[in-house]
N, C-alpha and C. Protein backbone atom coordinates (compact mmCIF):
# COMPACT_ATOMS: atom_id res chain seq x y z
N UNK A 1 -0.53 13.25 -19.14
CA UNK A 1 -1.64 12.33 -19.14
C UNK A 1 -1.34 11.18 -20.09
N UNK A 2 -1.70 9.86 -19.38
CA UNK A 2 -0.69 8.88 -20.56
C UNK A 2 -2.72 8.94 -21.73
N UNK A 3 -2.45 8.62 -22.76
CA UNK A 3 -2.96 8.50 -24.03
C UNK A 3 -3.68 6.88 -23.66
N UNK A 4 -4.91 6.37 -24.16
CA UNK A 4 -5.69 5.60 -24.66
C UNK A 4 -4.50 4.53 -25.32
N UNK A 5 -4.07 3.38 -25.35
CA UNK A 5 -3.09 2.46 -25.93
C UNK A 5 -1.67 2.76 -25.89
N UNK A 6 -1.55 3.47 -24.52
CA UNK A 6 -0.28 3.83 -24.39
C UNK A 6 0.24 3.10 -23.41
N UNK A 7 1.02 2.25 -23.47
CA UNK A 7 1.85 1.34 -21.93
C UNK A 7 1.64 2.18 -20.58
N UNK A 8 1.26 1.39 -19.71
CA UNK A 8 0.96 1.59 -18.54
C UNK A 8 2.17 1.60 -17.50
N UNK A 9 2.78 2.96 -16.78
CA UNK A 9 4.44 2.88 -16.05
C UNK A 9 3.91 2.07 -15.00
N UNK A 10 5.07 0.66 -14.91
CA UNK A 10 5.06 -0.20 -14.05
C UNK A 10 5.38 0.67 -12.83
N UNK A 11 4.97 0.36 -11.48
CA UNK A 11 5.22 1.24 -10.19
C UNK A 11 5.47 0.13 -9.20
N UNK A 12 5.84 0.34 -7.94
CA UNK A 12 5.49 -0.61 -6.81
C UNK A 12 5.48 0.51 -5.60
N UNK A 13 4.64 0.37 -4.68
CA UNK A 13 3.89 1.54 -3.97
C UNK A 13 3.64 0.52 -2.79
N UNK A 14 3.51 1.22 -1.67
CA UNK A 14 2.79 0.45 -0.68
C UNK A 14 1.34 0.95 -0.12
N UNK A 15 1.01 -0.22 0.46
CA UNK A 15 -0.75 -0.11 0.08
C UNK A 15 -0.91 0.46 1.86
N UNK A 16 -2.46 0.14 1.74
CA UNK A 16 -2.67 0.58 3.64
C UNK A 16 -2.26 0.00 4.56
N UNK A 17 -1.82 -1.26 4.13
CA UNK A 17 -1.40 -2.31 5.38
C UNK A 17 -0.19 -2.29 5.42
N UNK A 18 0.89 -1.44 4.54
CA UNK A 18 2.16 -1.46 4.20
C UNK A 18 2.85 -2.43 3.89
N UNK A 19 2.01 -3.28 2.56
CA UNK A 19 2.90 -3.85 2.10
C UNK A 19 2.76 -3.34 0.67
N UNK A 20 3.63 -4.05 -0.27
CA UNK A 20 4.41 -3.28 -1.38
C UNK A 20 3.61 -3.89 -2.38
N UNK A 21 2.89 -3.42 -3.51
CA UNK A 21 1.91 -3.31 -4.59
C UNK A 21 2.46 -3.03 -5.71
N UNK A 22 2.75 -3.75 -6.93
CA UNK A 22 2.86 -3.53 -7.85
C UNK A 22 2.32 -3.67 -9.01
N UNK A 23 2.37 -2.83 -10.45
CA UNK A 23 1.09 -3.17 -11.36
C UNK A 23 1.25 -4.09 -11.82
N UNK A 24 1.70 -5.05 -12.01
CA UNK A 24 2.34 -6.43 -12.48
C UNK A 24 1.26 -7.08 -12.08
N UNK A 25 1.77 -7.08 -10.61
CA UNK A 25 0.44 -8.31 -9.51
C UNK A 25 -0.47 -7.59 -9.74
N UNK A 26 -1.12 -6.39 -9.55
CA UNK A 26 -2.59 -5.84 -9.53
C UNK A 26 -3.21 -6.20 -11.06
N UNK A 27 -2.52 -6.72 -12.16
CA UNK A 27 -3.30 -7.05 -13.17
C UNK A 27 -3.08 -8.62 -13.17
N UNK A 28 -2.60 -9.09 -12.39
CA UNK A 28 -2.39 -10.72 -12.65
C UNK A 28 -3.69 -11.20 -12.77
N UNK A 29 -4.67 -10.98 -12.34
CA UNK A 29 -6.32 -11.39 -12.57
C UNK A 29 -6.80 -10.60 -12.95
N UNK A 30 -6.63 -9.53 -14.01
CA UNK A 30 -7.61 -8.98 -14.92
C UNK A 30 -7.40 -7.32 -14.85
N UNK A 31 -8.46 -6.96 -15.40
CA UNK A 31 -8.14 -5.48 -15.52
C UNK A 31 -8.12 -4.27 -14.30
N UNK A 32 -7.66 -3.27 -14.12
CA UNK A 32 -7.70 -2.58 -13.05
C UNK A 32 -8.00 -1.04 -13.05
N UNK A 33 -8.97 -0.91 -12.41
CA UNK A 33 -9.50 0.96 -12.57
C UNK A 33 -8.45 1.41 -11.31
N UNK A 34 -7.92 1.98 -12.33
CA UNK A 34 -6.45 3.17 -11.33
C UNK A 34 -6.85 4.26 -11.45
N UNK A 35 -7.39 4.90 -10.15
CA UNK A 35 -7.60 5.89 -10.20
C UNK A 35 -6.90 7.02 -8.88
N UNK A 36 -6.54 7.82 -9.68
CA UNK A 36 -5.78 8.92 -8.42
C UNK A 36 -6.41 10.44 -7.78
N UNK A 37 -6.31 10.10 -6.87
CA UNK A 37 -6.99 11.47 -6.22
C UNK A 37 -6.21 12.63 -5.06
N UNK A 38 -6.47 13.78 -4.80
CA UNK A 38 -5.65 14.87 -4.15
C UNK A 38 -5.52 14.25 -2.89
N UNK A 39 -6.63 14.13 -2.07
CA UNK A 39 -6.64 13.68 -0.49
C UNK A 39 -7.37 12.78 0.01
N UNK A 40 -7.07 12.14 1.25
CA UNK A 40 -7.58 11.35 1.85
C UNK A 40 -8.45 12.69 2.44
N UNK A 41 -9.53 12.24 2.85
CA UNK A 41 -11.16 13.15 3.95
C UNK A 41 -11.28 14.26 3.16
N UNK A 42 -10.94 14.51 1.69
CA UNK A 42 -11.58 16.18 1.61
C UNK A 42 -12.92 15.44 0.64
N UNK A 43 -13.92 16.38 1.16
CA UNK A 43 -15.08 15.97 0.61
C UNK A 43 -15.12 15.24 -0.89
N UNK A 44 -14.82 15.93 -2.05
CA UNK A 44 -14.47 15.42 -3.28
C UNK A 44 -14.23 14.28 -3.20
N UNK A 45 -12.96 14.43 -3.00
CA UNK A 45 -12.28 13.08 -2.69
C UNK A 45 -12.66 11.52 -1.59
N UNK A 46 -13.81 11.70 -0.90
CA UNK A 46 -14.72 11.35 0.08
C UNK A 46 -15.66 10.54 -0.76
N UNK A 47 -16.18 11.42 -1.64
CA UNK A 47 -17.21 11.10 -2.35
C UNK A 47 -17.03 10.35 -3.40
N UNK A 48 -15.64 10.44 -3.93
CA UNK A 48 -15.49 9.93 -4.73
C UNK A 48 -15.08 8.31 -4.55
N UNK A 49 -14.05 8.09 -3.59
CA UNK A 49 -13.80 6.92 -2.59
C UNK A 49 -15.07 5.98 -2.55
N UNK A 50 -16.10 7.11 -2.24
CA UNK A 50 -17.68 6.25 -1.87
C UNK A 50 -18.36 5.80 -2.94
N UNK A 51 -18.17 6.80 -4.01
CA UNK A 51 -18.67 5.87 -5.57
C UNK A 51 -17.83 4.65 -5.96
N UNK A 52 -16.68 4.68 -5.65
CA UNK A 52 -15.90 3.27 -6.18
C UNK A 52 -16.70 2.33 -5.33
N UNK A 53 -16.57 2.60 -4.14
CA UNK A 53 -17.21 1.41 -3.06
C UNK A 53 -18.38 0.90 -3.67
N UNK A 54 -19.24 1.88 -3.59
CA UNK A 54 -20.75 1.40 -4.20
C UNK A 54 -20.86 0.44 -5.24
N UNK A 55 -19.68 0.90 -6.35
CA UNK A 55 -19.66 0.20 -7.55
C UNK A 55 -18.33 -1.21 -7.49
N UNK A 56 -18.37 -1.67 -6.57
CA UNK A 56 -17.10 -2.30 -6.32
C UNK A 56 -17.43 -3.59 -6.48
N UNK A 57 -18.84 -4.28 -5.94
CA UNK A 57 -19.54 -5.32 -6.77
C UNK A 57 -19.67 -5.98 -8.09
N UNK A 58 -20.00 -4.58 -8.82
CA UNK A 58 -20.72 -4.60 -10.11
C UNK A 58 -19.04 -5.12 -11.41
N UNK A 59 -18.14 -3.96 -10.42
CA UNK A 59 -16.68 -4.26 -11.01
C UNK A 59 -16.16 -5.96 -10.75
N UNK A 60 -16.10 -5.93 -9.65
CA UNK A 60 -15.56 -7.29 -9.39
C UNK A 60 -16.00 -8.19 -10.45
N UNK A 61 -17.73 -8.41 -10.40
CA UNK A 61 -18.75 -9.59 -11.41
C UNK A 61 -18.31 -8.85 -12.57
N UNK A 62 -17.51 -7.45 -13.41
CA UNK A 62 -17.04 -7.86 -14.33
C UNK A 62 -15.39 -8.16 -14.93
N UNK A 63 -14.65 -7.87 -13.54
CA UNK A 63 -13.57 -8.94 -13.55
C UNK A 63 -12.15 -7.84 -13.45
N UNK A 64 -13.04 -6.39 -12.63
CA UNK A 64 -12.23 -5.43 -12.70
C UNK A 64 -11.63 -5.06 -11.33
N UNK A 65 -10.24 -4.89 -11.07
CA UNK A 65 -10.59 -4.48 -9.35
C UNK A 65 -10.13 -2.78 -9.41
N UNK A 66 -10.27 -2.00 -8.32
CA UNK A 66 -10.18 -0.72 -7.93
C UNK A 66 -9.17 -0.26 -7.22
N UNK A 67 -8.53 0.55 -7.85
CA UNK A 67 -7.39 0.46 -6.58
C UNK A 67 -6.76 2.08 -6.70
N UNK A 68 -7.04 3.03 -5.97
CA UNK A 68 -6.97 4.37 -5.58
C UNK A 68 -5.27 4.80 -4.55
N UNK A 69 -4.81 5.87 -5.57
CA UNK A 69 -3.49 6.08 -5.59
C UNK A 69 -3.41 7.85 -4.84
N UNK A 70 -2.81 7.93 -3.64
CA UNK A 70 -3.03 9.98 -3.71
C UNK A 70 -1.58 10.07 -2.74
N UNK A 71 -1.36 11.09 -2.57
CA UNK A 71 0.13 11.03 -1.93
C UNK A 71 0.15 11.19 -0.09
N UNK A 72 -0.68 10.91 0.32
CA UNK A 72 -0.96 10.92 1.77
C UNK A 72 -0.56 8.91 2.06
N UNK A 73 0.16 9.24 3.12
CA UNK A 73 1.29 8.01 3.65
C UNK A 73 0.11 6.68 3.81
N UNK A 74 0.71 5.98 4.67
CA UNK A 74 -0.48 4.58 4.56
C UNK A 74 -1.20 5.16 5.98
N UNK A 75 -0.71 5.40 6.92
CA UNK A 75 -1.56 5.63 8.59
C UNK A 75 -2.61 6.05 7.76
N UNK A 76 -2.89 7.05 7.22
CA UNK A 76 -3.86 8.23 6.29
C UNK A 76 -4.79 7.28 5.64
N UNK A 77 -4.40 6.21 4.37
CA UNK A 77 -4.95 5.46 4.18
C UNK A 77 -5.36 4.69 4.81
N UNK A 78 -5.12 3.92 5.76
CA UNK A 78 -5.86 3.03 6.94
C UNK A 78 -6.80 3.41 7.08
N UNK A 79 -6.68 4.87 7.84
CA UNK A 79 -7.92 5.54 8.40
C UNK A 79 -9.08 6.11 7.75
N UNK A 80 -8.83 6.63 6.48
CA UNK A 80 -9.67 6.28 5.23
C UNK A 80 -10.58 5.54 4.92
N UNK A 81 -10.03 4.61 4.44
CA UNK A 81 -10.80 3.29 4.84
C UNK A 81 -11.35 2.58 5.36
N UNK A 82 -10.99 2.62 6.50
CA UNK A 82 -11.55 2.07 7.71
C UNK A 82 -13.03 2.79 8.01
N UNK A 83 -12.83 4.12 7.61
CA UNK A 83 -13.55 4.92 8.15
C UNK A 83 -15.19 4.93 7.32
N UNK A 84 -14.83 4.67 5.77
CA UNK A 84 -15.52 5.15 4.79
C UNK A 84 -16.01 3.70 4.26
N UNK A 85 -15.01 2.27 5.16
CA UNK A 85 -15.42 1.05 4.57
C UNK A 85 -15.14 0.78 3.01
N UNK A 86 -13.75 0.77 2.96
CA UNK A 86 -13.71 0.71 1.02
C UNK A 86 -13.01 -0.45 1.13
N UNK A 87 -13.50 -1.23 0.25
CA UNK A 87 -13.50 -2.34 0.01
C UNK A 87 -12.03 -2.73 -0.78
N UNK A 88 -10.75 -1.80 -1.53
CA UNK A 88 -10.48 -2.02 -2.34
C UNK A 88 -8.88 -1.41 -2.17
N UNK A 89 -8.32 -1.78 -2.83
CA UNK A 89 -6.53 -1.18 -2.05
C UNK A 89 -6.53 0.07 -2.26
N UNK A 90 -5.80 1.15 -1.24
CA UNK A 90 -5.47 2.40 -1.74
C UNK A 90 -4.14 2.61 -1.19
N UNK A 91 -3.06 3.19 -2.15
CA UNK A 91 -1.87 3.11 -2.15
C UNK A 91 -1.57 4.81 -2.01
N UNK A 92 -0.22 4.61 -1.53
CA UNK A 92 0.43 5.47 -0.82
C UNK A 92 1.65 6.27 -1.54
N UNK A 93 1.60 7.19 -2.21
CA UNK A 93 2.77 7.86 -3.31
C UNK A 93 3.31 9.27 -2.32
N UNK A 94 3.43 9.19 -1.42
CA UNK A 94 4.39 10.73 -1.14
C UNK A 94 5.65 11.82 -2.04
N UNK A 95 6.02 11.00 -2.40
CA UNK A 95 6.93 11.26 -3.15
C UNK A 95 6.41 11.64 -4.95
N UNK A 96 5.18 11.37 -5.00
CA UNK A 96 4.50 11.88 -6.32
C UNK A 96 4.74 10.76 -7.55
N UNK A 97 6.15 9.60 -7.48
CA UNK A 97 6.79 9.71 -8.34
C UNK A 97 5.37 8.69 -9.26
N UNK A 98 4.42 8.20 -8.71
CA UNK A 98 3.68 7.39 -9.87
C UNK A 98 2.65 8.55 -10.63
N UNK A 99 2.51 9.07 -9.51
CA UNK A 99 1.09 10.32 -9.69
C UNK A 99 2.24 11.49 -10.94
N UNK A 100 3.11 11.08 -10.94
CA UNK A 100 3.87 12.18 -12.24
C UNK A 100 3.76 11.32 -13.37
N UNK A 101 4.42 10.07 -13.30
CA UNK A 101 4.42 9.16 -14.31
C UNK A 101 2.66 8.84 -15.11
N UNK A 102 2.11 9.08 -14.29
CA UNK A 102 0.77 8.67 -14.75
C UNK A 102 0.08 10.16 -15.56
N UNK A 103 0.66 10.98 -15.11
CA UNK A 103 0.25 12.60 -15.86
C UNK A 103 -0.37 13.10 -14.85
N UNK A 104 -0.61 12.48 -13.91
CA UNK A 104 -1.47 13.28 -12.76
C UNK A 104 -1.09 14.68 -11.47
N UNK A 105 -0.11 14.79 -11.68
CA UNK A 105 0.47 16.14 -11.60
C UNK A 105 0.07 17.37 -12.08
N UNK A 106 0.05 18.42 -11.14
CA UNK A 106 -0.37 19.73 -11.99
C UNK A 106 0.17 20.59 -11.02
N UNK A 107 0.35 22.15 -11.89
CA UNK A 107 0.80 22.93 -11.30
C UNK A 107 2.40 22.86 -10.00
N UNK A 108 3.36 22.55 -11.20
CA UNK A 108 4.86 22.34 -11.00
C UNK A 108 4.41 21.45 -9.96
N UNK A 109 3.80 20.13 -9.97
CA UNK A 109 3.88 18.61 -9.69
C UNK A 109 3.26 19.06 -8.01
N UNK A 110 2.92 19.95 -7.31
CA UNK A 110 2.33 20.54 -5.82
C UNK A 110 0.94 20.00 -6.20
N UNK A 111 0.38 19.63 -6.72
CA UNK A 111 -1.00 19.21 -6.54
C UNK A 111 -1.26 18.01 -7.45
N UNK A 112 -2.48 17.00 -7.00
CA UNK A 112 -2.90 16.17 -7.49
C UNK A 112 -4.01 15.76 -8.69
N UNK A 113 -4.15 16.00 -9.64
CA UNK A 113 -5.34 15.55 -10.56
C UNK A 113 -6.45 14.46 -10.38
N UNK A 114 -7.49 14.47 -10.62
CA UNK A 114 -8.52 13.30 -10.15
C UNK A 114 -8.58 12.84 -12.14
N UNK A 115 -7.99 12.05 -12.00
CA UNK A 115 -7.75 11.01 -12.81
C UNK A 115 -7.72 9.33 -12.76
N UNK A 116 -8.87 8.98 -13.86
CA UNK A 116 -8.90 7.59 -13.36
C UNK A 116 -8.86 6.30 -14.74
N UNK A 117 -8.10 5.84 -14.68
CA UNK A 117 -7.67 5.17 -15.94
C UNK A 117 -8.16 3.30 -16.02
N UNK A 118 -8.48 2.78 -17.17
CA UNK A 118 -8.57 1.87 -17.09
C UNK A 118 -7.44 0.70 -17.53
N UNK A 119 -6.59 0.01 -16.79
CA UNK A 119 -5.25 -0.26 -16.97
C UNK A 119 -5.87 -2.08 -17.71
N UNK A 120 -5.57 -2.60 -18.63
CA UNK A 120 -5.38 -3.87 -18.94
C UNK A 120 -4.39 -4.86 -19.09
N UNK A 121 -4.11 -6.08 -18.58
CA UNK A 121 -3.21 -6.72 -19.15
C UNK A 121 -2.68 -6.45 -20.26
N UNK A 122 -1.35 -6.26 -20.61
CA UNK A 122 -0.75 -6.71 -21.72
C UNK A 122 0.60 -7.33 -22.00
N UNK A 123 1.15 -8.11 -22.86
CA UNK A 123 2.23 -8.83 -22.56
C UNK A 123 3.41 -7.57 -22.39
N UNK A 124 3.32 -6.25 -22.32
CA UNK A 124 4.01 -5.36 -21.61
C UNK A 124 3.97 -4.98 -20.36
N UNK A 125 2.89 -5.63 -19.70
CA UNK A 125 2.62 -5.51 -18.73
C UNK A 125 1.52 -4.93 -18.27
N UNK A 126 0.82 -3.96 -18.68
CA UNK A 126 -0.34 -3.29 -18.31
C UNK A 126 -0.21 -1.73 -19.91
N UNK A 127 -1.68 -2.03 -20.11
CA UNK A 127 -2.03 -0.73 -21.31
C UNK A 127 -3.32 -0.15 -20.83
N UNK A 128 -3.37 1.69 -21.47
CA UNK A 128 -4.62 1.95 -20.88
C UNK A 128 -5.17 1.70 -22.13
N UNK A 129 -6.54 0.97 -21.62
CA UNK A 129 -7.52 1.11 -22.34
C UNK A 129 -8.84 2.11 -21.84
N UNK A 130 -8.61 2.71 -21.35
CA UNK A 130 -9.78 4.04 -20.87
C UNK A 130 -9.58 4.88 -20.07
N UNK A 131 -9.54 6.38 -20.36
CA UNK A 131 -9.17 6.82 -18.67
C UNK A 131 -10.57 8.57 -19.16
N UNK A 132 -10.17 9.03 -17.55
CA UNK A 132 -11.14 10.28 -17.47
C UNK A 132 -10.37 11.04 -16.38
N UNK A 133 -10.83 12.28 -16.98
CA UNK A 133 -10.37 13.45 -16.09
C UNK A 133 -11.05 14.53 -15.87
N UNK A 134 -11.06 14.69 -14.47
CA UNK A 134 -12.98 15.48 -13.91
C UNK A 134 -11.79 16.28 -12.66
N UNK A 135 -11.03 16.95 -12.56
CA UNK A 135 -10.88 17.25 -11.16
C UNK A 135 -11.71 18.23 -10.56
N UNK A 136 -12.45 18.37 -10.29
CA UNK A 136 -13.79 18.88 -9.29
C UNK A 136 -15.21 18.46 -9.11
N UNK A 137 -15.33 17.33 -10.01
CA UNK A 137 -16.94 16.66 -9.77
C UNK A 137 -16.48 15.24 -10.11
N UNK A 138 -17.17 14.44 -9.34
CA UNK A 138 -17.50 12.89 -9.26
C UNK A 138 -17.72 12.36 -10.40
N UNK A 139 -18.99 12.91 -11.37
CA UNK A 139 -20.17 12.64 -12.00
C UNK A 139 -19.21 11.74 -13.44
N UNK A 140 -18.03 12.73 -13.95
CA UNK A 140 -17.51 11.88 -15.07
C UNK A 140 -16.79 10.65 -14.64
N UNK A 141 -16.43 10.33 -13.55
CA UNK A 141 -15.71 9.48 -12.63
C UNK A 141 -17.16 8.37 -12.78
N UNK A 142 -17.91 8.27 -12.21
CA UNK A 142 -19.26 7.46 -12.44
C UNK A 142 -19.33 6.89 -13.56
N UNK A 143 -19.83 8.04 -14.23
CA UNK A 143 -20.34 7.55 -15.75
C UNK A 143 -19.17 6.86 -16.35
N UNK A 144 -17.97 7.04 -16.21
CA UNK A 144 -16.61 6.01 -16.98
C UNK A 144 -16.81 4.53 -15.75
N UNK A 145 -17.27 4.91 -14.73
CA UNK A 145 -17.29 3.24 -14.05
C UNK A 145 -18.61 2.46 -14.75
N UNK A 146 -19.50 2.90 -14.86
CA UNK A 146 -20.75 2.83 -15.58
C UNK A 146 -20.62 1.97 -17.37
N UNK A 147 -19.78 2.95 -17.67
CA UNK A 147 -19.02 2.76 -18.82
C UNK A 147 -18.06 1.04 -19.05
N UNK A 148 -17.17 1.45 -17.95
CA UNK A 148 -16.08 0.11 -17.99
C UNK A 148 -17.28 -1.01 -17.87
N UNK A 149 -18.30 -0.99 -16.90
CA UNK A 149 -19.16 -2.23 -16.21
C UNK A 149 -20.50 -2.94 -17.65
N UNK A 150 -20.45 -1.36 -17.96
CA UNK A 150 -21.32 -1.63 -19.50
C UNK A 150 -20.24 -2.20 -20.54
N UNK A 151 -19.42 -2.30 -21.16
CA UNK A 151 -18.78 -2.72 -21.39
C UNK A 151 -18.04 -4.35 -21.39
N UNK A 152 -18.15 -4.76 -20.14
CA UNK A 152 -17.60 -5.84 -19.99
C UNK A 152 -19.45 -6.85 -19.83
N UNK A 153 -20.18 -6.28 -19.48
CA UNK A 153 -21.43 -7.14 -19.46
C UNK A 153 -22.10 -7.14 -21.23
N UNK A 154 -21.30 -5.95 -22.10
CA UNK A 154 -21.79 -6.37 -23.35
C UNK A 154 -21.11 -6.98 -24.24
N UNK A 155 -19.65 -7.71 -23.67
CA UNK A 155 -18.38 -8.77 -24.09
C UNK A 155 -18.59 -10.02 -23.73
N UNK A 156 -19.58 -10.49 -22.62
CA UNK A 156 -19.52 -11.74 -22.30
C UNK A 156 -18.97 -11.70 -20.77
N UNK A 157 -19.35 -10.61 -19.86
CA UNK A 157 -18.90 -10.46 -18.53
C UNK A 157 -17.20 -10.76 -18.49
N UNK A 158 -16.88 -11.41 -17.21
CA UNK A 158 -15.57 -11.49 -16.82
C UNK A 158 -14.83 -11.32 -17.27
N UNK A 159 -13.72 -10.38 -16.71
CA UNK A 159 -12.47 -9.94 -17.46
C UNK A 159 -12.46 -10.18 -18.86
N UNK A 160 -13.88 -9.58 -20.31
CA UNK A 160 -13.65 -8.90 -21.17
C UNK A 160 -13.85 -7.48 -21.05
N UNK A 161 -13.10 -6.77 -20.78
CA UNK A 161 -13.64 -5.43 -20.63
C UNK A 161 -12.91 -4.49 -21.96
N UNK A 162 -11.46 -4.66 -22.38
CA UNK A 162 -11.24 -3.79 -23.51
C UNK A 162 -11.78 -4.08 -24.56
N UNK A 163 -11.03 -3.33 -25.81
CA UNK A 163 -11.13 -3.48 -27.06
C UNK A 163 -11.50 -2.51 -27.49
């Protein structure tokens, strides 16, 4: 699990439309809630998809975007999305190798962690400044979006969200 002010591992991944995403560009305009989850359609993971959406407004007006990482290919993600209407990139790791780098691995690297971090610019490229780890309920996943959105509306809105 990377640590609170710990450099953020640069990745490049491809998204639903299959093209290639990296954390570089995903912070070029501001901060980014990275968050990773086990599956595309299992309820949890459903629900959880649907709280980012909901809150995907509130993020944007404070200068944050969303962008959901799990190891099911892009077709998977398309249909995801499409399905559930998410507003926001979700990238494609089969191979695990970001979902390891990020700590989100468990149980000899076969399964996924619901982990969701708050990544910021830094002249290294990206640092976390917040993350949470709930794998079986939504609810701490919320309250840290809740959190990031409180946060940046009590800095002066737009992309102030750390510190």
């Amino acid at each position: 699990m990377l640590a609170i002010g710990q450099v953020a591992p640069e990745f490049s991944l491809v998204d639903e439309t299959g093209a290639t995403v990296g954390l570089r560009s995903l912070l070029a305009n501001g901060p980014v809630v990275l968050y990773f989850y086990p599956a595309d359609f299992t309820p949890v993971c459903t629900a959880q998809a649907c709280m980012f959406r909901d809150w995907t407004q509130e993020l944007a007006a404070a200068g944050v975007r969303v962008v959901g990482i799990s190891p099911q290919g892009t077709s998977s993600k398309q249909k995801f999305k499409d399905k559930h209407t998410l507003g926001f990139t979700l990238l494609a790791d089969p191979e695990k190798k970001v979902i390891r780098a990020y700590g989100a691995a468990f149980l000899l690297g076969l399964f996924t962690r619901r982990v969701t971090y708050l990544i910021e610019p830094s002249a290294s490229g990206g640092v976390v400044a917040d993350r949470v780890v709930a794998d079986l309920s939504v609810g701490p996943h919320r309250a840290f979006v809740e959190r990031v959105v409180g946060r940046a509306v009590g800095q002066g809105g737009r992309g102030a969200v750390g510190q």
